[in-house]
Protein backbone atom coordinates (compact mmCIF):
# COMPACT_ATOMS: atom_id res chain seq x y z
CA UNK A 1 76.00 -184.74 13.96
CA UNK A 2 75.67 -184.29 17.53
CA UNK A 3 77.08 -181.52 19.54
CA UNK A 4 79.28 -183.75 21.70
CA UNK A 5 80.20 -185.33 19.08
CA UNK A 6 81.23 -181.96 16.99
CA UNK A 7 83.11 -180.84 19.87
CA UNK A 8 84.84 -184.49 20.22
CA UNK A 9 85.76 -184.14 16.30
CA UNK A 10 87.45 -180.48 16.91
CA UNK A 11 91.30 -181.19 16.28
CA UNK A 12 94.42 -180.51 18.49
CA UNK A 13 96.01 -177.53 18.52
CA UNK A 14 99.29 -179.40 17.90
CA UNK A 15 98.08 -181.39 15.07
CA UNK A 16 96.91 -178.68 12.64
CA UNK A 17 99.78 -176.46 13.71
CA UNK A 18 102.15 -179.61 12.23
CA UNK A 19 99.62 -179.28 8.83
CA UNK A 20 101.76 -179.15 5.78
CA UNK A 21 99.45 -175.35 4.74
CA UNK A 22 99.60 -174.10 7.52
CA UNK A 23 104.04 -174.82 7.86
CA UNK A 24 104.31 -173.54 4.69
CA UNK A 25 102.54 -170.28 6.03
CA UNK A 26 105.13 -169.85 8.65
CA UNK A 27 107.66 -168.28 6.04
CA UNK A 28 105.41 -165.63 5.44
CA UNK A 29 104.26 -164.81 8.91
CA UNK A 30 105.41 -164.64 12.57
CA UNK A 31 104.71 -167.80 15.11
CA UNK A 32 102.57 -165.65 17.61
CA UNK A 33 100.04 -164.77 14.38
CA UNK A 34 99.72 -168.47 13.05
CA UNK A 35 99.43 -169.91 16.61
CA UNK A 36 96.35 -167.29 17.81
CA UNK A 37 94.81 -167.67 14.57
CA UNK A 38 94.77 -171.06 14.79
CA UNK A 39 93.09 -170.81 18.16
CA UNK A 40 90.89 -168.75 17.19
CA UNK A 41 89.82 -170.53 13.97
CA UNK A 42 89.32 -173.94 16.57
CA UNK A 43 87.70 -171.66 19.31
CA UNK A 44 84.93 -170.46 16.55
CA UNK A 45 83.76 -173.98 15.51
CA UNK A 46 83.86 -174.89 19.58
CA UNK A 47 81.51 -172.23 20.37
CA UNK A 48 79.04 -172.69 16.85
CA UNK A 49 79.17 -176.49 17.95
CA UNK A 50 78.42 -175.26 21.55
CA UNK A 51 75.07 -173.16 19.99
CA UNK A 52 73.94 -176.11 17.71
CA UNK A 53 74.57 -173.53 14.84
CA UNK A 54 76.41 -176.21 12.91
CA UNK A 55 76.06 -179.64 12.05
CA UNK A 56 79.45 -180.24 10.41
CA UNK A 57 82.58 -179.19 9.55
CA UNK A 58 85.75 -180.29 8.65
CA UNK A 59 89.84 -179.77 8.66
CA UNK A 60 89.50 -177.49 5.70
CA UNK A 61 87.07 -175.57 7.19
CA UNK A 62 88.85 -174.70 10.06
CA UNK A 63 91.76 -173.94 8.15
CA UNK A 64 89.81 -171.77 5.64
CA UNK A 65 89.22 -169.46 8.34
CA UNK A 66 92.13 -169.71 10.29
CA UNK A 67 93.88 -168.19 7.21
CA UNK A 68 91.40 -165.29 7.12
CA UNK A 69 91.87 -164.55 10.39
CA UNK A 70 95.62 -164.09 9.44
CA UNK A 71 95.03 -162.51 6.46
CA UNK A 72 92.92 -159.94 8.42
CA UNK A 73 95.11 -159.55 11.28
CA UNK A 74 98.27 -159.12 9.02
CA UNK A 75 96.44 -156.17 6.95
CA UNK A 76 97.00 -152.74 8.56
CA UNK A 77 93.91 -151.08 10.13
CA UNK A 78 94.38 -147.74 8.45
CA UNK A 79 94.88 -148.23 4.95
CA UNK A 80 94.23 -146.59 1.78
CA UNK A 81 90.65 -146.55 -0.07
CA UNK A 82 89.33 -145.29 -2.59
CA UNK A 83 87.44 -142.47 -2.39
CA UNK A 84 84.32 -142.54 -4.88
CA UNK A 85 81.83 -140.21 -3.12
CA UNK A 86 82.14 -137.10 -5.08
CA UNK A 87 82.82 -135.25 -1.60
CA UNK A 88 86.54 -133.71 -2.06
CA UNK A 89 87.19 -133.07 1.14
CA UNK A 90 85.73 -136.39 2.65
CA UNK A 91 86.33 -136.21 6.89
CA UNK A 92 85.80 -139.75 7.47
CA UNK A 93 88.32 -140.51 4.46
CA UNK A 94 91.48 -137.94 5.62
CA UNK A 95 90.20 -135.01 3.66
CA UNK A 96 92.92 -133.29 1.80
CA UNK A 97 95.18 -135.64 -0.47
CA UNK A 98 98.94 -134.33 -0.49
CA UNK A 99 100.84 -133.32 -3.60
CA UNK A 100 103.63 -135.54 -4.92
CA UNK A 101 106.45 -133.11 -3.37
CA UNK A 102 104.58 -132.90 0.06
CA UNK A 103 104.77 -136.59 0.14
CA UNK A 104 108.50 -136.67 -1.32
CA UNK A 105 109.51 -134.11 1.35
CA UNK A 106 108.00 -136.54 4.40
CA UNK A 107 109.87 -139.46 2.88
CA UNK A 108 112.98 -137.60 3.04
CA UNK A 109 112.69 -136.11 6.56
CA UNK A 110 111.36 -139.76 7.49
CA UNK A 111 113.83 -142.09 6.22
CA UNK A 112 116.89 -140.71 8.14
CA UNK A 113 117.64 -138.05 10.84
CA UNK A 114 116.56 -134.07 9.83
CA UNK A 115 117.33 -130.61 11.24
CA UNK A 116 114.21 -130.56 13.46
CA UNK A 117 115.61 -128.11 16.19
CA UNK A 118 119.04 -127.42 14.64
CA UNK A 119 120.16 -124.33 13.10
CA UNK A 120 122.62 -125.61 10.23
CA UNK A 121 124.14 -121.92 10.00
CA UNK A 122 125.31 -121.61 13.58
CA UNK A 123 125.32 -125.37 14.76
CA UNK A 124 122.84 -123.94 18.35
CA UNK A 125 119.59 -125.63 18.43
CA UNK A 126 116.54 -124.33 16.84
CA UNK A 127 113.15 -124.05 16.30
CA UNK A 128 111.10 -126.42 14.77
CA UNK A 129 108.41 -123.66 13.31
CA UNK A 130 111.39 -121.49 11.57
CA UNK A 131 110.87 -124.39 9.06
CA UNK A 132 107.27 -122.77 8.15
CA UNK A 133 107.18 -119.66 9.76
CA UNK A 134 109.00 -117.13 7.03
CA UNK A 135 106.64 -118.88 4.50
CA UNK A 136 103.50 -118.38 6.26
CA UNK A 137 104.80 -114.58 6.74
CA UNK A 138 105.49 -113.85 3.49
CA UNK A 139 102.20 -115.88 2.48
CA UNK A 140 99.92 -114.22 4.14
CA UNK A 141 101.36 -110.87 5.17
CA UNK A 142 101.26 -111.46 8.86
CA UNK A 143 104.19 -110.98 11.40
CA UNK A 144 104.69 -113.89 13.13
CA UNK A 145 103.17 -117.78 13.00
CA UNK A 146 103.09 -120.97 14.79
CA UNK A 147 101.67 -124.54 13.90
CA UNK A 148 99.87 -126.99 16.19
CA UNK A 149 98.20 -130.43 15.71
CA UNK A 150 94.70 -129.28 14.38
CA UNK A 151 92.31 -126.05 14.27
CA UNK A 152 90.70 -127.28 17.32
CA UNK A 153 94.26 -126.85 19.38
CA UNK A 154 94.77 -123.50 17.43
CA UNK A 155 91.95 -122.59 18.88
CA UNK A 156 92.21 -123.85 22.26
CA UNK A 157 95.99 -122.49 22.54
CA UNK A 158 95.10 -118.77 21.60
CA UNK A 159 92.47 -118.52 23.74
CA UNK A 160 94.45 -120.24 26.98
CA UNK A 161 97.07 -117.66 25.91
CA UNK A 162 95.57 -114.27 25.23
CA UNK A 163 92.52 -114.71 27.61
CA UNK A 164 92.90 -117.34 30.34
CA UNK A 165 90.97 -116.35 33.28
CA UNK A 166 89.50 -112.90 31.10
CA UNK A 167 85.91 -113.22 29.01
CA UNK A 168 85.91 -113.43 25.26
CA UNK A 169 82.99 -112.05 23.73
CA UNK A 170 81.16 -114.09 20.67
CA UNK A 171 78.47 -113.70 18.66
CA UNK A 172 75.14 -116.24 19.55
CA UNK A 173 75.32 -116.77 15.84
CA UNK A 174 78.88 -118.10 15.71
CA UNK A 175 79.21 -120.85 18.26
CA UNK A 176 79.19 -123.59 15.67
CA UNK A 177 79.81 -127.39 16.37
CA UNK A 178 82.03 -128.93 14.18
CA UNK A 179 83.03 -133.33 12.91
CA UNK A 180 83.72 -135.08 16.08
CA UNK A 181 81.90 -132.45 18.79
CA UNK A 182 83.85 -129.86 19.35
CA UNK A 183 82.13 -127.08 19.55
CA UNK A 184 83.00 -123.22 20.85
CA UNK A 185 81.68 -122.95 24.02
CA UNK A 186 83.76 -125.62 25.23
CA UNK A 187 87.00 -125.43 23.91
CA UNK A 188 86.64 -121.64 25.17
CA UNK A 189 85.81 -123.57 28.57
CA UNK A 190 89.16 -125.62 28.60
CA UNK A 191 90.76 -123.15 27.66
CA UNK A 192 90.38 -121.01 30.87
CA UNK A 193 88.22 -118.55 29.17
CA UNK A 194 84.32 -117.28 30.22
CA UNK A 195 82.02 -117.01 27.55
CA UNK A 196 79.96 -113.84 26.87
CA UNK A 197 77.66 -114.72 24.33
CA UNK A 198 76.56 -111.34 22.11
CA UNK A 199 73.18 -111.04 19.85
CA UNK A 200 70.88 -113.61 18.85
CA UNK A 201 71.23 -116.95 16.44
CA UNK A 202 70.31 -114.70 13.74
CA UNK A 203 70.91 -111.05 14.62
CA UNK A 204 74.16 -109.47 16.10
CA UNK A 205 75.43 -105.32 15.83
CA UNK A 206 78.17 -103.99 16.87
CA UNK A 207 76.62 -102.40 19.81
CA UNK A 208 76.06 -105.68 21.25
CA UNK A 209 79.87 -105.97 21.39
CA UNK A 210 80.31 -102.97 23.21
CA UNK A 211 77.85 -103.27 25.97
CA UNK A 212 79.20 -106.63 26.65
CA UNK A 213 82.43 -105.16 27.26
CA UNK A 214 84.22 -104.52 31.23
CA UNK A 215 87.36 -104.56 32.63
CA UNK A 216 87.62 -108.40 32.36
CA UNK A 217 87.23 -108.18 28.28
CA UNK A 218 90.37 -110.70 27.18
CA UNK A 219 89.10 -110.78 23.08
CA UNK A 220 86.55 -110.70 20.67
CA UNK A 221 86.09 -113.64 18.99
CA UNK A 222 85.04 -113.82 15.42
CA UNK A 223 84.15 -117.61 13.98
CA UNK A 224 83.86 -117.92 10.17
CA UNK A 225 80.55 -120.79 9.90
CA UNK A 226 82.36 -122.14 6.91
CA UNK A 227 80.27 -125.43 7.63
CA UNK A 228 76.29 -123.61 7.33
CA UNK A 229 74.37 -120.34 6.42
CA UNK A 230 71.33 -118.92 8.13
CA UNK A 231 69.41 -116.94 5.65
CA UNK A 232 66.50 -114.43 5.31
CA UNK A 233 66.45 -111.93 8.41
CA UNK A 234 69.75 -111.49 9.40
CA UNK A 235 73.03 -109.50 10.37
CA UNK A 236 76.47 -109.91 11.68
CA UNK A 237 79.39 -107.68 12.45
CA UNK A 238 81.87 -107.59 9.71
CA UNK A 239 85.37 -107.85 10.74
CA UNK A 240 86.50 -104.71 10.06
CA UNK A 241 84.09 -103.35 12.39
CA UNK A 242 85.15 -105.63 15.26
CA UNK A 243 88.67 -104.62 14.54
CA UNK A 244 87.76 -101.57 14.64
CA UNK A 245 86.34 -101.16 18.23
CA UNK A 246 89.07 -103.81 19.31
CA UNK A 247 91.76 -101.11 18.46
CA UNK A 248 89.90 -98.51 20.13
CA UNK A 249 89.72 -100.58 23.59
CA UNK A 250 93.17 -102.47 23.26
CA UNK A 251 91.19 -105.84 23.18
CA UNK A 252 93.11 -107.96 20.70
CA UNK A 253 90.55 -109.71 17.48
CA UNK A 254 91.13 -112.91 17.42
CA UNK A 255 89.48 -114.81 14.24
CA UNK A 256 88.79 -118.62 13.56
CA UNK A 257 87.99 -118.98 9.59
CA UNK A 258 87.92 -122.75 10.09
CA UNK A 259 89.06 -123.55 6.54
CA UNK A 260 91.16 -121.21 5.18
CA UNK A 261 92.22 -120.78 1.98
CA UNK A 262 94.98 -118.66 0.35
CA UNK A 263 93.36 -118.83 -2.70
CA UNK A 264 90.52 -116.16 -4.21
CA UNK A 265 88.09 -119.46 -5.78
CA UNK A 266 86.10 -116.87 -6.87
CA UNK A 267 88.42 -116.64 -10.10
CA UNK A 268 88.03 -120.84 -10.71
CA UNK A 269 83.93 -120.20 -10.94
CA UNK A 270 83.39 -121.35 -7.44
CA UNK A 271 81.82 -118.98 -4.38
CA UNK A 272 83.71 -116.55 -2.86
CA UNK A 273 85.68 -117.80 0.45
CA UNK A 274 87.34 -115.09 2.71
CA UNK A 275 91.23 -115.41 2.36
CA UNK A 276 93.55 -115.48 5.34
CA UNK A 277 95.75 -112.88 3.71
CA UNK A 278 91.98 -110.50 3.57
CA UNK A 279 91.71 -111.02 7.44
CA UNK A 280 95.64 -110.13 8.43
CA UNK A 281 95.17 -106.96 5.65
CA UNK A 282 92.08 -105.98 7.80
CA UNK A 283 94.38 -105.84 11.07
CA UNK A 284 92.81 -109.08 13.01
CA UNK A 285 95.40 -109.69 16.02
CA UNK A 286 95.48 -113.64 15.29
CA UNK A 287 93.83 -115.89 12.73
CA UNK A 288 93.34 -119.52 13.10
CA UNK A 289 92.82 -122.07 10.53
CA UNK A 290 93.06 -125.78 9.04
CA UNK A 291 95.91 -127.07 7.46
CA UNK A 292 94.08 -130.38 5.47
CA UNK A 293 90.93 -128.98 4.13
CA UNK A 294 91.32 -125.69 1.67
CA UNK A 295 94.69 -125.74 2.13
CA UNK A 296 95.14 -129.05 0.61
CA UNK A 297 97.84 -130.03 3.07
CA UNK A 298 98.78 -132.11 6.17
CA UNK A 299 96.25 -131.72 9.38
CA UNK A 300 97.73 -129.11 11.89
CA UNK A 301 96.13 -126.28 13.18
CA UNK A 302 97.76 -122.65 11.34
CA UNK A 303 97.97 -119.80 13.82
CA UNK A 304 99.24 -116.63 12.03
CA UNK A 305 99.34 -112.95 13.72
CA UNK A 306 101.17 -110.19 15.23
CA UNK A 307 104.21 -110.53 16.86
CA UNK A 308 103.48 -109.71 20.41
CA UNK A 309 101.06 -112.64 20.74
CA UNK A 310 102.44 -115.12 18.55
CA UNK A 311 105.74 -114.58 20.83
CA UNK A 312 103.08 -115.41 23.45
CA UNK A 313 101.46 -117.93 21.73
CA UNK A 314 104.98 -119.81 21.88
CA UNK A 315 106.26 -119.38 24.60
CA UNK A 316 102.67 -121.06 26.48
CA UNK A 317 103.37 -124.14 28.08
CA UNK A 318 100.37 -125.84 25.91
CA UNK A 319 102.27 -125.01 22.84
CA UNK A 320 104.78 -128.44 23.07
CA UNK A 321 101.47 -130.31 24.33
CA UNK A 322 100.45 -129.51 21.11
CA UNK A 323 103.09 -129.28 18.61
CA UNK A 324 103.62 -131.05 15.61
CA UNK A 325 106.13 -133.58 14.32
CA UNK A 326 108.64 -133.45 11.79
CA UNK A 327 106.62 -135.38 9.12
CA UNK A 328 103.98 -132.62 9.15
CA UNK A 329 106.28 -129.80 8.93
CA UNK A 330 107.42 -131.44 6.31
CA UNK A 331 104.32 -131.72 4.24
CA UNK A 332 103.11 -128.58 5.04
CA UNK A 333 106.33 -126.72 4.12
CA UNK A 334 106.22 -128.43 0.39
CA UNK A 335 102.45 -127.50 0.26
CA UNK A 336 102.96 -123.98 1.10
CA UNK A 337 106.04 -123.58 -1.46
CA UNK A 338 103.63 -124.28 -4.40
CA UNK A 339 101.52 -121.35 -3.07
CA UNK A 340 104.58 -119.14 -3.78
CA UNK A 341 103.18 -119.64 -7.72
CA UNK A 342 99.06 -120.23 -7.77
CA UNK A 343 99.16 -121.88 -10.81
CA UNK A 344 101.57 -124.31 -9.75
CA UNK A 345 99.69 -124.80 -6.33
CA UNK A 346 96.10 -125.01 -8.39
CA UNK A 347 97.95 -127.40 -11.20
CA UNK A 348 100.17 -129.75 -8.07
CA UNK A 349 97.88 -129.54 -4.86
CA UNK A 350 94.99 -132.48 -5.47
CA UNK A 351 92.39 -130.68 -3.21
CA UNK A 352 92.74 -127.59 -5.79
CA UNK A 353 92.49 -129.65 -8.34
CA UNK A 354 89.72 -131.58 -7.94
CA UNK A 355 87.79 -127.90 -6.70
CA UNK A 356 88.73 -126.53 -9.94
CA UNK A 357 88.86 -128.73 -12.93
CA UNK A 358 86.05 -129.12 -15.46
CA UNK A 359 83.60 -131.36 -15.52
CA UNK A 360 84.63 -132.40 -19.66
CA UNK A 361 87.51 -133.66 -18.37
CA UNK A 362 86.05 -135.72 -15.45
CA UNK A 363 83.21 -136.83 -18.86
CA UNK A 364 86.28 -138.02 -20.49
CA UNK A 365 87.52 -140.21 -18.09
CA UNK A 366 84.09 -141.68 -17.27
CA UNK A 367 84.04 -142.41 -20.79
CA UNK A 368 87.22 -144.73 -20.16
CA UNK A 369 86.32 -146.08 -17.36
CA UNK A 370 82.48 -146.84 -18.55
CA UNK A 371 84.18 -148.74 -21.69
CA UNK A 372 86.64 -150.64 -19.63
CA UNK A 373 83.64 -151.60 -17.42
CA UNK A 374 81.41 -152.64 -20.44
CA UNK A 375 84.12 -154.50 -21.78
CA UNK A 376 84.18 -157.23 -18.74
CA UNK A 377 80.89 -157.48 -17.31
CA UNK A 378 77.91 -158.92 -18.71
CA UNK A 379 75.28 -158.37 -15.68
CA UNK A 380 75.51 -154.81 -14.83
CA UNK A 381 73.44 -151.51 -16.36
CA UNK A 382 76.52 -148.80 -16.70
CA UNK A 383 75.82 -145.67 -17.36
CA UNK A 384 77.64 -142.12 -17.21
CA UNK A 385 75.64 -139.15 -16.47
CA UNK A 386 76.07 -135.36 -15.19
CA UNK A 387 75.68 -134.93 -11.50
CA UNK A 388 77.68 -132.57 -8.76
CA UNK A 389 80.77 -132.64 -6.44
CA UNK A 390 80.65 -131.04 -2.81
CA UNK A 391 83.58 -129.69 -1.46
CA UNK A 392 82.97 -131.17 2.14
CA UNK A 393 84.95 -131.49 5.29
CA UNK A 394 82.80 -128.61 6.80
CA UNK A 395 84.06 -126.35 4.10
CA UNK A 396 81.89 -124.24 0.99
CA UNK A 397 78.73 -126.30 2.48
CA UNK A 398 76.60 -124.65 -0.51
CA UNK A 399 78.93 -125.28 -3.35
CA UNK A 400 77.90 -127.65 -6.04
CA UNK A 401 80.70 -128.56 -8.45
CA UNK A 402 79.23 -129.74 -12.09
CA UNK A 403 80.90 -133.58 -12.60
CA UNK A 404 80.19 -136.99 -13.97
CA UNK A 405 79.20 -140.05 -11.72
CA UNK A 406 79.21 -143.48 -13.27
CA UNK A 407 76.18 -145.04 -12.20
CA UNK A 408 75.45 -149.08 -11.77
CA UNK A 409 73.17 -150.98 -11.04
CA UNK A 410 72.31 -155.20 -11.41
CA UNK A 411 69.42 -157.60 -11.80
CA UNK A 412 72.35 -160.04 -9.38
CA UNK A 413 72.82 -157.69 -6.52
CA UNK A 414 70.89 -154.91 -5.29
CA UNK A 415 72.30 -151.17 -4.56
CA UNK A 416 72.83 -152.05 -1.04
CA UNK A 417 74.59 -155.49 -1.72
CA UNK A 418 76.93 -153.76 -4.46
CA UNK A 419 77.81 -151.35 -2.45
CA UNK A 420 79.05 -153.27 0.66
CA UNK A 421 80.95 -155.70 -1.62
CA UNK A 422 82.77 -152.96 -2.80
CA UNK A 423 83.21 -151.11 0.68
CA UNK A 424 85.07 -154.70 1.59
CA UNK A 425 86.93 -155.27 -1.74
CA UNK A 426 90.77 -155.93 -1.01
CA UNK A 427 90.98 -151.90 -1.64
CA UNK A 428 88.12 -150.54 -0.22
CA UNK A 429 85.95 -148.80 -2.52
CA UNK A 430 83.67 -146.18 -0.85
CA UNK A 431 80.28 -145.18 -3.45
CA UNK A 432 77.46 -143.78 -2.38
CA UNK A 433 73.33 -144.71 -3.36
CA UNK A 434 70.50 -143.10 -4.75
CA UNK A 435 67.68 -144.47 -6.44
CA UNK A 436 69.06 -148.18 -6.59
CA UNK A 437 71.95 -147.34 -8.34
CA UNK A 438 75.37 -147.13 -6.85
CA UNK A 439 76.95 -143.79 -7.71
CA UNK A 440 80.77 -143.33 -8.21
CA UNK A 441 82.17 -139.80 -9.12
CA UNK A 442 84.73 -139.20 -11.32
CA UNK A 443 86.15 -136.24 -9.72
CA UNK A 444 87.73 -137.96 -6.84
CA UNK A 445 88.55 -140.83 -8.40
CA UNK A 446 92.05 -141.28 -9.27
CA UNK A 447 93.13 -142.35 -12.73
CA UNK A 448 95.21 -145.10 -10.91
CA UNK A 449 92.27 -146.35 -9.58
CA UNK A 450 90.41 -147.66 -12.63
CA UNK A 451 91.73 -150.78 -12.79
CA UNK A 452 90.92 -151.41 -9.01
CA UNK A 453 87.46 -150.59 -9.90
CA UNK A 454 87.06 -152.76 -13.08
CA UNK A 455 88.41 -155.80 -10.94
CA UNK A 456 86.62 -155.73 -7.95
CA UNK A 457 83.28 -155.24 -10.04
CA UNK A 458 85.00 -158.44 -12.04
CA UNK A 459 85.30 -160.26 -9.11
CA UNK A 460 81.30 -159.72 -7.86
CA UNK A 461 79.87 -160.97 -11.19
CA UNK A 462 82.03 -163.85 -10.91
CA UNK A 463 80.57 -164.50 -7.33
CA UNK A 464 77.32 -165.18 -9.38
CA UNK A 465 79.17 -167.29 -12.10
């Protein structure tokens, strides 16, 4: 057929609007969806007909896509998926999970009004950190804490507030980048602050700290690299050193530990991350660090410290900029209440969880989930082998956690194929590849999610069918 003549066949708006599929659509979804869909759909086979990329087509075509085009805009952009990747702490994915009473407590404070900034006891208005703050305190051992949005804000905020306009001194080998491009030496840049860089990439001593400092010193900065490791021919001040000389010049310590965990992992078999209780125990003036990766709870940046400067910290203008909402405080209050008993928090918190159970159990499961794969396809190779787990999200970057992957691959699809098909199943299903199979690891796969699994792999050897 001729392109004139395709674009002579296209039908009126009107008429396929007045089609007895797409009326009966119109229960289901709003006017303003079904009439731009429909637009769209017609607009798509105009311009194909317009680019001789098609010779035909027909009512049912158009209405084939003009109810995926509704279908697609009527499914929410951020949804769930499920996580298959073996990387815990998966950036791109949301990193930490929350526990079932972190996500109780945000249904609560979400489903009707809440005591935000009201003091129940005295009926004045209140704070929205004293909701956190006492169990942060008594968590950690520090005097005084405050909450913002992310780490990045944390440490933007108590920089602008304890050294705007003053240098903070860092170590070469500390100005890390982290996901997204934030880096160091330029959120110390918005924040008002110069940089004095101290020491080489691999090499800094504690003398290199004090000949860097003048009468324009505002704080020494300490970063944790949580997120890489140079090895071989190095050195770096320890904190107590820096804490040291900061008490002996009245230069307040400030320290960014990036993850920051609560929790020794040393005891679950894993390596040895720096608690924030060690750093507040070693006198560090104020400690910043992430509320969704070790933590396991909502994303907000933790600041915890001594008085003096958290009562700064709060009272900076950049603090409301940068506040939180109530259904974070809310999450992060439940998540920090399990820490009050670590085997509840290792048992209820998903992040420790997955960090610290053992690979038998994750065999187990694969075992299941291998059988109820075998038992409803006929064209795929399934197999369940021993493989490793990363923590991720910039966190424990050398840590390999033991686990079992179920691996598959097909004479019908390759790796690649497979693995997109399942990236756009209904619930997204995100695997990763190596050596022409696709890999998906048990240990951040959900128990729930099993029968997701066996039905979207269902649904791709039917494709062949």
């Amino acid at each position: 057929m001729k392109k004139n003549e395709l674009l002579r066949n296209l039908p009126k708006m009107d008429v396929m609007l007045n089609e007895k599929k797409v009326m009966e659509l119109r229960e289901k979804f709003s006017e303003e969806l079904i009439y731009i869909s429909m637009k769209e759909s017609i607009d798509y086979f105009r311009e194909k007909a317009l680019r001789e990329e098609i010779i035909s087509f027909s009512k049912d075509d158009i209405f084939n896509k003009f109810y995926d085009l509704v279908k697609n805009k009527n499914t929410p952009n951020l949804r769930r998926v499920i996580n298959a990747t073996g990387a815990i702490l998966h950036t791109n994915l949301g990193r930490a999970l929350l526990s079932k009473e972190a996500l109780e407590s945000v249904l609560q404070v979400s489903m009707g009004y809440s005591n935000l900034e009201f003091n129940l006891k005295d009926g004045s208005r209140g704070s929205r950190y004293d909701h956190v703050e006492k169990l942060l305190m008594d968590l950690t051992g520090s005097e005084g804490a405050v909450v913002v949005n992310n780490n990045a804000a944390a440490v933007l905020l108590v920089l602008n507030t304890l050294c705007k306009d003053k240098e903070g001194v860092v170590s070469r080998g500390e100005l890390v980048e982290i996901g997204g491009s934030f880096r160091i030496p330029e959120v110390m840049s918005y924040s008002g602050v110069k940089l004095v860089e101290v020491g080489t990439t691999n090499r800094t001593h504690l003398k290199d700290y004090e000949n860097a400092l003048g009468e324009n010193t505002g704080a020494l900065l300490k970063v944790h690299t949580s997120n890489y490791k140079i090895l071989g021919f190095t050195k770096e001040v320890n904190i107590e050193e820096l804490v040291k000389l900061g008490e002996e010049k009245n230069i307040p310590v400030i320290s960014d530990i990036g993850s920051g965990t609560l929790i020794d992992f040393s005891k679950y078999g894993l390596r040895f991350e720096p608690t924030v209780q060690s750093y507040v125990e070693k006198g560090v003036d104020i400690v910043t660090f992430s509320g969704d990766k070790l933590l396991g709870g909502p994303q907000g940046g933790i600041i915890v410290g001594k008085k003096k400067w958290i009562e700064k910290i709060k009272n900076n203008q950049l603090t409301r900029a940068l506040r939180v909402d109530k259904m974070t405080l809310a999450a992060l209050e439940a998540t920090l209440k399990s820490y009050q008993d670590e085997e509840r928090a290792i048992k209820d918190i998903p992040t420790l969880s997955m960090m610290t159970s053992s690979k038998e159990i994750h065999k187990k499961r694969g075992e299941k989930l291998k059988r109820s794969l075998k038992s409803k396809l006929n064209n795929f190779n399934i197999e369940l082998c021993e493989d490793y787990s990363v923590v991720g999200g910039g966190a424990m970057p050398e840590e390999k956690i033991e686990t079992y992957v179920i691996k598959v691959k097909s004479d019908l699809y390759s790796s690649c194929q497979i693995e997109g098909k399942l990236r756009n199943n209904k619930i997204p299903i995100i695997t990763r590849i190596y050596k022409d199979y696709v890999i998906m690891d048990l240990r951040t796969i959900m128990d729930g999610d099993f029968p997701v699994i066996v039905e979207a792999f269902m649904e791709i050897e039917g494709e062949k069918m």
